[in-house]
N, C-alpha and C. Protein backbone atom coordinates (compact mmCIF):
# COMPACT_ATOMS: atom_id res chain seq x y z
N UNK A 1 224.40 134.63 51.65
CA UNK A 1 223.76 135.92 51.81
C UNK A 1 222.23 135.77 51.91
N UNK A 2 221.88 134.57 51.04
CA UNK A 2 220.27 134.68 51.06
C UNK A 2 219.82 134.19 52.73
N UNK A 3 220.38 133.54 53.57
CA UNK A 3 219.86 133.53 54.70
C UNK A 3 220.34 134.11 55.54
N UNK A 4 221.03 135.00 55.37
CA UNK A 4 221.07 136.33 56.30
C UNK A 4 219.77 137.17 55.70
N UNK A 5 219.92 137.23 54.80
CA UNK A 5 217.92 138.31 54.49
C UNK A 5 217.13 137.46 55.25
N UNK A 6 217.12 136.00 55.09
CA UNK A 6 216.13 135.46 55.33
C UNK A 6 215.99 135.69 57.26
N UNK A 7 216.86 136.25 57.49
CA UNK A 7 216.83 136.19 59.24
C UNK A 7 216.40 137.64 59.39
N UNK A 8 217.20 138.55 58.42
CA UNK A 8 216.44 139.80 58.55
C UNK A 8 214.89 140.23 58.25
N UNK A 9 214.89 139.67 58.04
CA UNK A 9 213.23 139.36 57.18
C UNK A 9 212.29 138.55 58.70
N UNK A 10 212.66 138.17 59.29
CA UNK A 10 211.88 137.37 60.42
C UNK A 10 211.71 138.26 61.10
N UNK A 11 213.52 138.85 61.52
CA UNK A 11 213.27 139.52 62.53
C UNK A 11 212.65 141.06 62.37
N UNK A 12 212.81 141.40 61.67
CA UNK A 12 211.72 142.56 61.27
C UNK A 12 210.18 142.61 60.82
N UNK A 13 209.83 141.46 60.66
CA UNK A 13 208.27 141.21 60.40
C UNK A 13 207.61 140.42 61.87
N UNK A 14 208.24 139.18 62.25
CA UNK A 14 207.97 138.34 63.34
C UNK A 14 207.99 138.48 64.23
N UNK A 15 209.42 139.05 64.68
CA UNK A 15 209.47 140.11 66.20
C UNK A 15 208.14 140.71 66.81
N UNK A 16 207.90 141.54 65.76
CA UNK A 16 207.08 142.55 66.15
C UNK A 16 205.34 142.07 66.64
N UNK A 17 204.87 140.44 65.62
CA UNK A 17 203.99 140.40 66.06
C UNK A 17 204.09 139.35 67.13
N UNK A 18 205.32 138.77 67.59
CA UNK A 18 205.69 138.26 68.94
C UNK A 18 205.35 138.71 69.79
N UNK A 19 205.40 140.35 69.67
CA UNK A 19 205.38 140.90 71.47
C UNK A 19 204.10 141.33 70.98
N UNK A 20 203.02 141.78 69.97
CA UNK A 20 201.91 141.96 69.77
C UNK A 20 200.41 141.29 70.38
N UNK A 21 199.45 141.96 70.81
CA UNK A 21 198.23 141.07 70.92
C UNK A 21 197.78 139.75 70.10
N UNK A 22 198.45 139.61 68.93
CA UNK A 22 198.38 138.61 67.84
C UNK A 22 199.35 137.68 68.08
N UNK A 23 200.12 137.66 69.22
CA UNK A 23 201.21 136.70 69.14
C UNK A 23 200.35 135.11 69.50
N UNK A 24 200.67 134.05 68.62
CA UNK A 24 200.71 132.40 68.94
C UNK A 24 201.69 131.49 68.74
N UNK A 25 201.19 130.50 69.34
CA UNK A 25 202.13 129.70 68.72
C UNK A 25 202.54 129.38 67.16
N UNK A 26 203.14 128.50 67.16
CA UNK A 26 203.73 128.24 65.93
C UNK A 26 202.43 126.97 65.72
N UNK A 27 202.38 126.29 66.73
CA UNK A 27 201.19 125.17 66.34
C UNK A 27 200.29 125.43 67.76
N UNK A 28 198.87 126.23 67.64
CA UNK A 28 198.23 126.49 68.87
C UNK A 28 198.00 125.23 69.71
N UNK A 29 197.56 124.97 70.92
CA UNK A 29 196.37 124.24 71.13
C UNK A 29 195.00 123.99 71.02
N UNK A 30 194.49 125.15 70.52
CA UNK A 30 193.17 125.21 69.73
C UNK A 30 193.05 126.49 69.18
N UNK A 31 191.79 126.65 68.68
CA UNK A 31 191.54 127.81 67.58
C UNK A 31 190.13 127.63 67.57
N UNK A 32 189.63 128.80 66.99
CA UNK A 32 188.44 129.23 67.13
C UNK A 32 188.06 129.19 65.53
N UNK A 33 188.70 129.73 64.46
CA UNK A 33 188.65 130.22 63.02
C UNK A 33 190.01 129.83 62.72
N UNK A 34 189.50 128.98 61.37
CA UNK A 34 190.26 128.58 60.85
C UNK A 34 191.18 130.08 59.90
N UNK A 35 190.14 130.97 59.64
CA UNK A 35 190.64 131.91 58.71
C UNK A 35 191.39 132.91 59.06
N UNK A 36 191.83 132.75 60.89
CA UNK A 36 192.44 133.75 60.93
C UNK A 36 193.72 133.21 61.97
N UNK A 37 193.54 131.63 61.48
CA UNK A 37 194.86 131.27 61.89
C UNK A 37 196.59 131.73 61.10
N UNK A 38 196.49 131.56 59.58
CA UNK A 38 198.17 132.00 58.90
C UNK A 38 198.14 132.99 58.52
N UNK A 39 199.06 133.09 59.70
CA UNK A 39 199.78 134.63 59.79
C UNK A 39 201.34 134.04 59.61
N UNK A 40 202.21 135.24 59.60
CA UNK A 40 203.48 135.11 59.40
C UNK A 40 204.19 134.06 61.00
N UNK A 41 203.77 133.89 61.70
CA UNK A 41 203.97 132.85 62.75
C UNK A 41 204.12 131.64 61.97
N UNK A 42 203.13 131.24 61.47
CA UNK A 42 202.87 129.97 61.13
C UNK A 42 203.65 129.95 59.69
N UNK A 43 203.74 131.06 58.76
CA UNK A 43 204.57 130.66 57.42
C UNK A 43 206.01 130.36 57.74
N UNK A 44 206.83 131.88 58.43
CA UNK A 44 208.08 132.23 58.30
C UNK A 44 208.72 131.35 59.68
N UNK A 45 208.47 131.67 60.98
CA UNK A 45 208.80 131.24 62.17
C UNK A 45 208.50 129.69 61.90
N UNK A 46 207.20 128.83 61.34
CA UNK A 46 207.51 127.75 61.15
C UNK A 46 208.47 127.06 60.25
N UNK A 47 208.62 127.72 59.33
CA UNK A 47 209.57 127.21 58.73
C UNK A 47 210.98 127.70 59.10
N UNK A 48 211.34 128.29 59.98
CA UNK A 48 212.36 128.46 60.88
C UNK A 48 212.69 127.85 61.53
N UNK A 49 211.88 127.29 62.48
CA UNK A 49 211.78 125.91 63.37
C UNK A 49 211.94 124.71 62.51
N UNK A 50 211.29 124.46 61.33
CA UNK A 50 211.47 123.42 60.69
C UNK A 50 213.11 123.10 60.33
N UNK A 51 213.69 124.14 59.67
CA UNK A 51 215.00 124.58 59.14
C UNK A 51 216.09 124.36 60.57
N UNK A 52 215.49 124.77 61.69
CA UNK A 52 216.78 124.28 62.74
C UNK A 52 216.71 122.88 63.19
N UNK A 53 215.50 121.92 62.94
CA UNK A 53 215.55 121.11 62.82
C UNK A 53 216.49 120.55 62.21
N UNK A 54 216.57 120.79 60.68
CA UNK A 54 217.26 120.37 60.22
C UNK A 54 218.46 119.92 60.41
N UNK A 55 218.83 121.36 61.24
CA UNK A 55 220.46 121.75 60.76
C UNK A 55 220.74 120.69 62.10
N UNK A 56 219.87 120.43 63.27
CA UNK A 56 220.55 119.96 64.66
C UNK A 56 220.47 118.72 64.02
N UNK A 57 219.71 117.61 63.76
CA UNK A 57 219.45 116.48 63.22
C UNK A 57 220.55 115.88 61.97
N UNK A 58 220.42 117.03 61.29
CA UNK A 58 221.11 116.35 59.76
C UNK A 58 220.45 115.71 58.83
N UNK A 59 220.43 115.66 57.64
CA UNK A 59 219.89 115.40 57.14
C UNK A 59 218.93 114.23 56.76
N UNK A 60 220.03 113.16 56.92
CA UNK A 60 219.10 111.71 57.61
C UNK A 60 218.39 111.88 58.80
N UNK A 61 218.43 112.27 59.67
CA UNK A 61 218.32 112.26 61.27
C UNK A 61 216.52 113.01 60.80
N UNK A 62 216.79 114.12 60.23
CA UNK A 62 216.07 114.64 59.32
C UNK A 62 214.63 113.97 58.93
N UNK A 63 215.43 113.17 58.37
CA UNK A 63 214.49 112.56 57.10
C UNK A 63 213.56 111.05 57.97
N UNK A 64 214.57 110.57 59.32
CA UNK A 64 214.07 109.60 59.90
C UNK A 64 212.85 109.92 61.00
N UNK A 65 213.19 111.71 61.51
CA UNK A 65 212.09 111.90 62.13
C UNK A 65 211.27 112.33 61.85
């Protein structure tokens, strides 16, 4: 159950600043200010990306890359 919130929770906070003037990457190619780089992109969506990593890799596969 906790990662079904955890998907509802993306997609109701992340979505929105996806299609927003604020949308970036998850890792830019550059930046201007450091202070107004972490935003919820970089907390939640990265660690989303990190997490499907996971799951495609496995856990060694994981741990080797």
């Amino acid at each position: 159950m906790r990662r079904i919130e955890n998907i509802r929770l993306l997609r109701q906070n992340q979505f929105p600043e996806d299609a927003g003037p604020t949308a970036h990457p998850v890792r830019p190619v550059s930046y201007e200010e450091m202070n107004n780089f972490y935003t919820m992109t970089v907390y939640e969506k990265g660690a989303e990306v990190v997490r499907m990593y996971h799951t495609l890799l496995g856990g060694e596969g994981f741990q080797k890359a």
